[in-house]
C-alpha atoms as a PDB file:
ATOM      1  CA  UNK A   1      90.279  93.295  85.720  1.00  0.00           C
ATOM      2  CA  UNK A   2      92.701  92.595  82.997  1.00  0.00           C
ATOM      3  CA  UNK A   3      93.565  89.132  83.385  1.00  0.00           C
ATOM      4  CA  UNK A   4      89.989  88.449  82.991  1.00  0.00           C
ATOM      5  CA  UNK A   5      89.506  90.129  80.348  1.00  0.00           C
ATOM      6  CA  UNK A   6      91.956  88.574  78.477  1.00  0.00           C
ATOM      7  CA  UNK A   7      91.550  85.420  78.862  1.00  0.00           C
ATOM      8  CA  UNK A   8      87.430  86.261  77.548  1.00  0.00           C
ATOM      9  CA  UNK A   9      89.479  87.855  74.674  1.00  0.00           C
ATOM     10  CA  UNK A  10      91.584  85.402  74.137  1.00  0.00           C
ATOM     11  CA  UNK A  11      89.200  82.282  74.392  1.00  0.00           C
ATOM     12  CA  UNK A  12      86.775  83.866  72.293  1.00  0.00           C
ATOM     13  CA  UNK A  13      89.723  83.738  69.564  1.00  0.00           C
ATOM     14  CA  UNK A  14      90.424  80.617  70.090  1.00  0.00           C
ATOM     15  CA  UNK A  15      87.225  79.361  69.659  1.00  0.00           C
ATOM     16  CA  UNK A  16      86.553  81.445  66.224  1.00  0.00           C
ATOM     17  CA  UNK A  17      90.263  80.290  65.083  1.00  0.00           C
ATOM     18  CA  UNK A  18      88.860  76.543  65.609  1.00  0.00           C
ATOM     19  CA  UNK A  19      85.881  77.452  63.685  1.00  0.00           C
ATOM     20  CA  UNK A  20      87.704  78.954  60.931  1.00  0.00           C
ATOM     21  CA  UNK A  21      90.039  75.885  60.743  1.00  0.00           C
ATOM     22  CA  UNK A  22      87.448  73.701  60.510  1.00  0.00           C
ATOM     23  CA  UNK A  23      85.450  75.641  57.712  1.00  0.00           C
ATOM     24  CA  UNK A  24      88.640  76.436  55.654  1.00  0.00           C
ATOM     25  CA  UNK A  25      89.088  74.804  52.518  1.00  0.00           C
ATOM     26  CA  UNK A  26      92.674  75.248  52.143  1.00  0.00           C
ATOM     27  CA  UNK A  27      94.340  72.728  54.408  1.00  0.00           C
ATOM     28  CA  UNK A  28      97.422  75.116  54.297  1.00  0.00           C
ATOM     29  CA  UNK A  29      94.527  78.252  55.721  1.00  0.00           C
ATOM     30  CA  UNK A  30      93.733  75.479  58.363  1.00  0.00           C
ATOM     31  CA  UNK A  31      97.273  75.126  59.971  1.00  0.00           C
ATOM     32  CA  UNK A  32      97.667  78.584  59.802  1.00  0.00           C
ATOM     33  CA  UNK A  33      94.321  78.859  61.698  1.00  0.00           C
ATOM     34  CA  UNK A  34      95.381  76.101  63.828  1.00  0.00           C
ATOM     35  CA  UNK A  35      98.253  78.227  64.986  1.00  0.00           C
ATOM     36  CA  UNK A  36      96.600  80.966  65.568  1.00  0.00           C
ATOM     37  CA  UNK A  37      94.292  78.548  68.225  1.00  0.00           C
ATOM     38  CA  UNK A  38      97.870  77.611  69.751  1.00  0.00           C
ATOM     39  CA  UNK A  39      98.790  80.916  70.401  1.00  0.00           C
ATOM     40  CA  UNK A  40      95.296  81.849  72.239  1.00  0.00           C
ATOM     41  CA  UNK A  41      96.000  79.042  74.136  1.00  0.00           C
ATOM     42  CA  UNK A  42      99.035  79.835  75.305  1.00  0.00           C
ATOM     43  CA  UNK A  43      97.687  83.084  76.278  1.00  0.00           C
ATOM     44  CA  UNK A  44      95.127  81.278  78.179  1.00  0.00           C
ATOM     45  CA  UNK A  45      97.828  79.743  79.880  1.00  0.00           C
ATOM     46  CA  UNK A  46      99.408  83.078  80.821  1.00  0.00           C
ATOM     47  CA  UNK A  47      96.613  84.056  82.535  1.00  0.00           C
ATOM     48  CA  UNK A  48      96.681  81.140  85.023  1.00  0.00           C
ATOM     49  CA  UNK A  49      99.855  81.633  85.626  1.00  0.00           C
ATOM     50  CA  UNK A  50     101.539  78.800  84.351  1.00  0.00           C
ATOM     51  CA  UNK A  51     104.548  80.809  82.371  1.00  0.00           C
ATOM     52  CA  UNK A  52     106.665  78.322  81.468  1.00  0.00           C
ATOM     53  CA  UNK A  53     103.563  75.867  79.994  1.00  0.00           C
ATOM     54  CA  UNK A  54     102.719  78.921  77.406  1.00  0.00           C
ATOM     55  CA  UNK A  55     106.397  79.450  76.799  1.00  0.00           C
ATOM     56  CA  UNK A  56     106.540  74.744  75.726  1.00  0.00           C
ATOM     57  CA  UNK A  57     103.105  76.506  73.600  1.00  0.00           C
ATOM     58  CA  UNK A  58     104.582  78.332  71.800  1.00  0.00           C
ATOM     59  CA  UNK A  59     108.092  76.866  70.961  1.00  0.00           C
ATOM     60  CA  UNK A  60     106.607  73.275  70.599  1.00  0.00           C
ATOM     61  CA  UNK A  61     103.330  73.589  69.164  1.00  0.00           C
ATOM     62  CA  UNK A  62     102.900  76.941  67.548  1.00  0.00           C
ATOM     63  CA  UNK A  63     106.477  77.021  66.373  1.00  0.00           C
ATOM     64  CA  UNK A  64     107.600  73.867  65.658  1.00  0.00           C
ATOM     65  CA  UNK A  65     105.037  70.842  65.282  1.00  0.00           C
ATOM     66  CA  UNK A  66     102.804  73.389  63.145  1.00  0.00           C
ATOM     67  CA  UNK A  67     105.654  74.218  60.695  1.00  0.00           C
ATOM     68  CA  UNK A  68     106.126  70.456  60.480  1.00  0.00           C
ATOM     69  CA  UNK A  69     102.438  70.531  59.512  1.00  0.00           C
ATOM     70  CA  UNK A  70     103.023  72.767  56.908  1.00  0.00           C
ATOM     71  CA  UNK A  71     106.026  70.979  55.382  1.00  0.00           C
ATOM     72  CA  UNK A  72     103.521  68.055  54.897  1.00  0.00           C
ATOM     73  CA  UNK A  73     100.897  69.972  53.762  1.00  0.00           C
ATOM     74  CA  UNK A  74     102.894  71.581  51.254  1.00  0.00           C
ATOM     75  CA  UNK A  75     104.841  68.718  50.272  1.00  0.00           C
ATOM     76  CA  UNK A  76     101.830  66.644  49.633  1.00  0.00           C
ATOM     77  CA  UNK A  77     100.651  69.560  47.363  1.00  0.00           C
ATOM     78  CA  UNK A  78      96.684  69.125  48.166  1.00  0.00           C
ATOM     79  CA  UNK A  79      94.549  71.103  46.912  1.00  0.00           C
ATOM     80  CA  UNK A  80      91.263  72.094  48.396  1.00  0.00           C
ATOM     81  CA  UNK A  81      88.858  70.426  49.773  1.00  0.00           C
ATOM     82  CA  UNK A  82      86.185  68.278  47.478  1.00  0.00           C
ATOM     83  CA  UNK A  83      82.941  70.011  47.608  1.00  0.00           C
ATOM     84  CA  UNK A  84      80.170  68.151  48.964  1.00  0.00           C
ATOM     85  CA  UNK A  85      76.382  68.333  47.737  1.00  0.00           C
ATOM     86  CA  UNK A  86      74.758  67.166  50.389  1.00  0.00           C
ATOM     87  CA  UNK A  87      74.377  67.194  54.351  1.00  0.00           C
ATOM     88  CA  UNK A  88      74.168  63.551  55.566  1.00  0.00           C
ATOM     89  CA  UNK A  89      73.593  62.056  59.156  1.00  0.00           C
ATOM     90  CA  UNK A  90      76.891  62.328  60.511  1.00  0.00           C
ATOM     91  CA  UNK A  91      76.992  65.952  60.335  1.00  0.00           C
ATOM     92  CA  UNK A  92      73.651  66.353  61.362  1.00  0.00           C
ATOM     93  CA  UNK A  93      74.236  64.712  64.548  1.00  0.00           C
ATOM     94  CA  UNK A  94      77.652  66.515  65.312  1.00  0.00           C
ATOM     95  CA  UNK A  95      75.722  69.490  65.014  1.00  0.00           C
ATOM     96  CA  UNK A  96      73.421  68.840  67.382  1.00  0.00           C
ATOM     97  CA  UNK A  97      75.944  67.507  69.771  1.00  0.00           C
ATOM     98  CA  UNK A  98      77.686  70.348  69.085  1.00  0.00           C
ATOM     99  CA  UNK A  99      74.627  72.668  70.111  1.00  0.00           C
ATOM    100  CA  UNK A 100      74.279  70.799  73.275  1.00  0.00           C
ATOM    101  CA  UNK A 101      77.705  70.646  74.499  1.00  0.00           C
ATOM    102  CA  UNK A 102      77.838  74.731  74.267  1.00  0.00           C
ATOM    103  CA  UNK A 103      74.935  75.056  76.293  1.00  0.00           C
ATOM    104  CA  UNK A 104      76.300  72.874  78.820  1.00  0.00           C
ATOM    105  CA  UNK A 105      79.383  75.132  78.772  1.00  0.00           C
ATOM    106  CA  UNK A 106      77.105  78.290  78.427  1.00  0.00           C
ATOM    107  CA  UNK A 107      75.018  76.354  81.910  1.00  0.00           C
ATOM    108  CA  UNK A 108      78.372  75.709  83.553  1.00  0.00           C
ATOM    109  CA  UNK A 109      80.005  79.017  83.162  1.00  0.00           C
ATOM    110  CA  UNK A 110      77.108  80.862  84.070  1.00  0.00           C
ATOM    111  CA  UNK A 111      76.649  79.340  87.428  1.00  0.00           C
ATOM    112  CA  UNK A 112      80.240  78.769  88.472  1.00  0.00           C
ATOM    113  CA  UNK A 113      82.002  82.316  87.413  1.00  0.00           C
ATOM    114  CA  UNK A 114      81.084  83.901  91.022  1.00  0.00           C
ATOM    115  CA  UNK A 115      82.095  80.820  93.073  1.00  0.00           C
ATOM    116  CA  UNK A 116      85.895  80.567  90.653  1.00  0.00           C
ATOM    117  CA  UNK A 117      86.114  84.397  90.715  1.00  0.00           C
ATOM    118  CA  UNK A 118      86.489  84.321  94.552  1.00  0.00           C
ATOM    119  CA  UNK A 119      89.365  81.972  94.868  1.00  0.00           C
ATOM    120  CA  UNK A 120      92.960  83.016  93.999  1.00  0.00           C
ATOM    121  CA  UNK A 121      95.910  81.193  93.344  1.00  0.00           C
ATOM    122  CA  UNK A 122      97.872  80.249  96.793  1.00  0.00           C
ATOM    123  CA  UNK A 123     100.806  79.247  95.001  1.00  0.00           C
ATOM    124  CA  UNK A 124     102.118  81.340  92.418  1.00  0.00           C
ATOM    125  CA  UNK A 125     104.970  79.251  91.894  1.00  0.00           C
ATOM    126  CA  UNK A 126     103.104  76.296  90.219  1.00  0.00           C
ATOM    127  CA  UNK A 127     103.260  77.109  86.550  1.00  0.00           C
ATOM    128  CA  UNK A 128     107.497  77.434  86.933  1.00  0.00           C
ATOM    129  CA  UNK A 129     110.081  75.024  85.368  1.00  0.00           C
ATOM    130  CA  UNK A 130     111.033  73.903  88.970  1.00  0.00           C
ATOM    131  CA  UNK A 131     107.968  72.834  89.849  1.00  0.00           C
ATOM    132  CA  UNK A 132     107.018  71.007  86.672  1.00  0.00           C
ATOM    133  CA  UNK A 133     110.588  69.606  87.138  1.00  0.00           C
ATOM    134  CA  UNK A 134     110.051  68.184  90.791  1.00  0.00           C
ATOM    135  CA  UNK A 135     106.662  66.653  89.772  1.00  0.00           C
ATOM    136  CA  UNK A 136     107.873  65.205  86.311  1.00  0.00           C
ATOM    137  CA  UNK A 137     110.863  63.257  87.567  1.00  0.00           C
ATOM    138  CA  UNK A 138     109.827  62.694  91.160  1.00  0.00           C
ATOM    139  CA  UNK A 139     105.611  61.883  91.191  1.00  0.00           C
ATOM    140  CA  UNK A 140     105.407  61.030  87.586  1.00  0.00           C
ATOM    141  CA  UNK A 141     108.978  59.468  86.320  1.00  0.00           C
ATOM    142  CA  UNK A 142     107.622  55.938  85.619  1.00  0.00           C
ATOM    143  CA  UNK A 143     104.525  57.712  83.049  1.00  0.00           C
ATOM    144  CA  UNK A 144     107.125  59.816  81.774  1.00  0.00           C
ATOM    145  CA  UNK A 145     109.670  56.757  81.100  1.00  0.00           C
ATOM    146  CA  UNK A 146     107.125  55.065  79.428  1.00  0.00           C
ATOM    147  CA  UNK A 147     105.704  57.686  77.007  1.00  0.00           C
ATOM    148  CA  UNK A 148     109.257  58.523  75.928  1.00  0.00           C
ATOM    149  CA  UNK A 149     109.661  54.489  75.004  1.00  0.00           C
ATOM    150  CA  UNK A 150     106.022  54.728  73.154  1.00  0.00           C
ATOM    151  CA  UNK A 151     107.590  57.057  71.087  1.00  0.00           C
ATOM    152  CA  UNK A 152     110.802  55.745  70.266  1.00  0.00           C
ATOM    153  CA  UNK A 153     108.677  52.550  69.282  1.00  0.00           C
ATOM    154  CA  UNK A 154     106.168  54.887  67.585  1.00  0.00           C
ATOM    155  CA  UNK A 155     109.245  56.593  65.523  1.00  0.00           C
ATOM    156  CA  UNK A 156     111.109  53.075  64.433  1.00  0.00           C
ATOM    157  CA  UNK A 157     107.497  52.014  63.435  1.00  0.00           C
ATOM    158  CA  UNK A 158     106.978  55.028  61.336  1.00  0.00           C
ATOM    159  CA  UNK A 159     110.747  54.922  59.660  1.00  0.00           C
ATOM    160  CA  UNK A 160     110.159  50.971  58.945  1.00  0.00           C
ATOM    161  CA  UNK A 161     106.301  51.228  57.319  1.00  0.00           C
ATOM    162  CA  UNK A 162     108.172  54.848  55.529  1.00  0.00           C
ATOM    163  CA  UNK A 163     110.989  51.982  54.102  1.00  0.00           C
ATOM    164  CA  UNK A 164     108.792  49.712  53.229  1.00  0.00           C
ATOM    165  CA  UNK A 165     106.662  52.421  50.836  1.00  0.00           C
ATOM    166  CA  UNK A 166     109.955  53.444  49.446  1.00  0.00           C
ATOM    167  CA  UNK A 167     111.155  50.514  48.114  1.00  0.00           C
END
């Protein structure tokens, strides 16, 4: 009974945080409200068991890539948000994209919640460091490889065009 409702609880955050981060003005409100998405998130993770995944969520995300965002933010000193008069196409559209992608996740929760609340985890074990571990550097090693070399090249790319504004 708990675990369920939690993660109700805690999605239903989540979703409200986004909301709020999108609406805010302040961009320095938004990361905080981003944050606050991060954490729910992690708690989402929690509840399927994956510890160590909402453990990464919090140090990584929540903790440290969102208090890089805020160094930005803050060093860039922007202010709020321009005010805009009038509601044009784009928005219109999202909207309505937006509508219809809920009720497609309204449909698809209603109909699925008795056949996913029957099955339980067989392996409890899955969201551990060991078993991330054996799957990262066994099954996945030549993905991982390559990701860390798109972001060494991603970094030096950054630190050159960063030079190059400098000067």
């Amino acid at each position: 009974m708990f675990p369920e409702v939690f993660f109700i609880v805690s999605s239903v955050v989540a979703v409200f945080a986004a909301l709020a981060m999108l609406i805010s003005r302040s961009p320095v409100q938004s990361a905080l409200w981003l944050i606050l998405v991060m954490l729910c998130v992690a708690g989402l993770y929690v509840t399927l068991s994956a510890d160590f995944i909402a453990v990464v969520q919090v140090l990584v995300y929540a903790g440290a890539i969102m208090v890089l965002f805020l160094f930005v933010i803050m060093l860039l000193n922007l202010g709020a948000v321009p005010q805009l008069e009038k509601i044009d196409f784009k928005k219109g559209l999202g909207f309505v994209l937006l509508t219809v992608i809920l009720a497609q996740l309204v449909y698809i929760t209603s109909t699925t919640s008795t056949a996913l609340s029957s099955k339980v985890i067989e392996n409890p074990e899955t969201g551990s460091a060991l078993k991330i571990a054996e799957e990262l550097f066994t099954r996945y090693l030549l993905p991982f490889e390559m990701i860390g070399i798109l972001l060494l090249v991603a970094t030096v790319g950054a630190v050159i065009l960063a030079k190059r504004t400098f000067e």
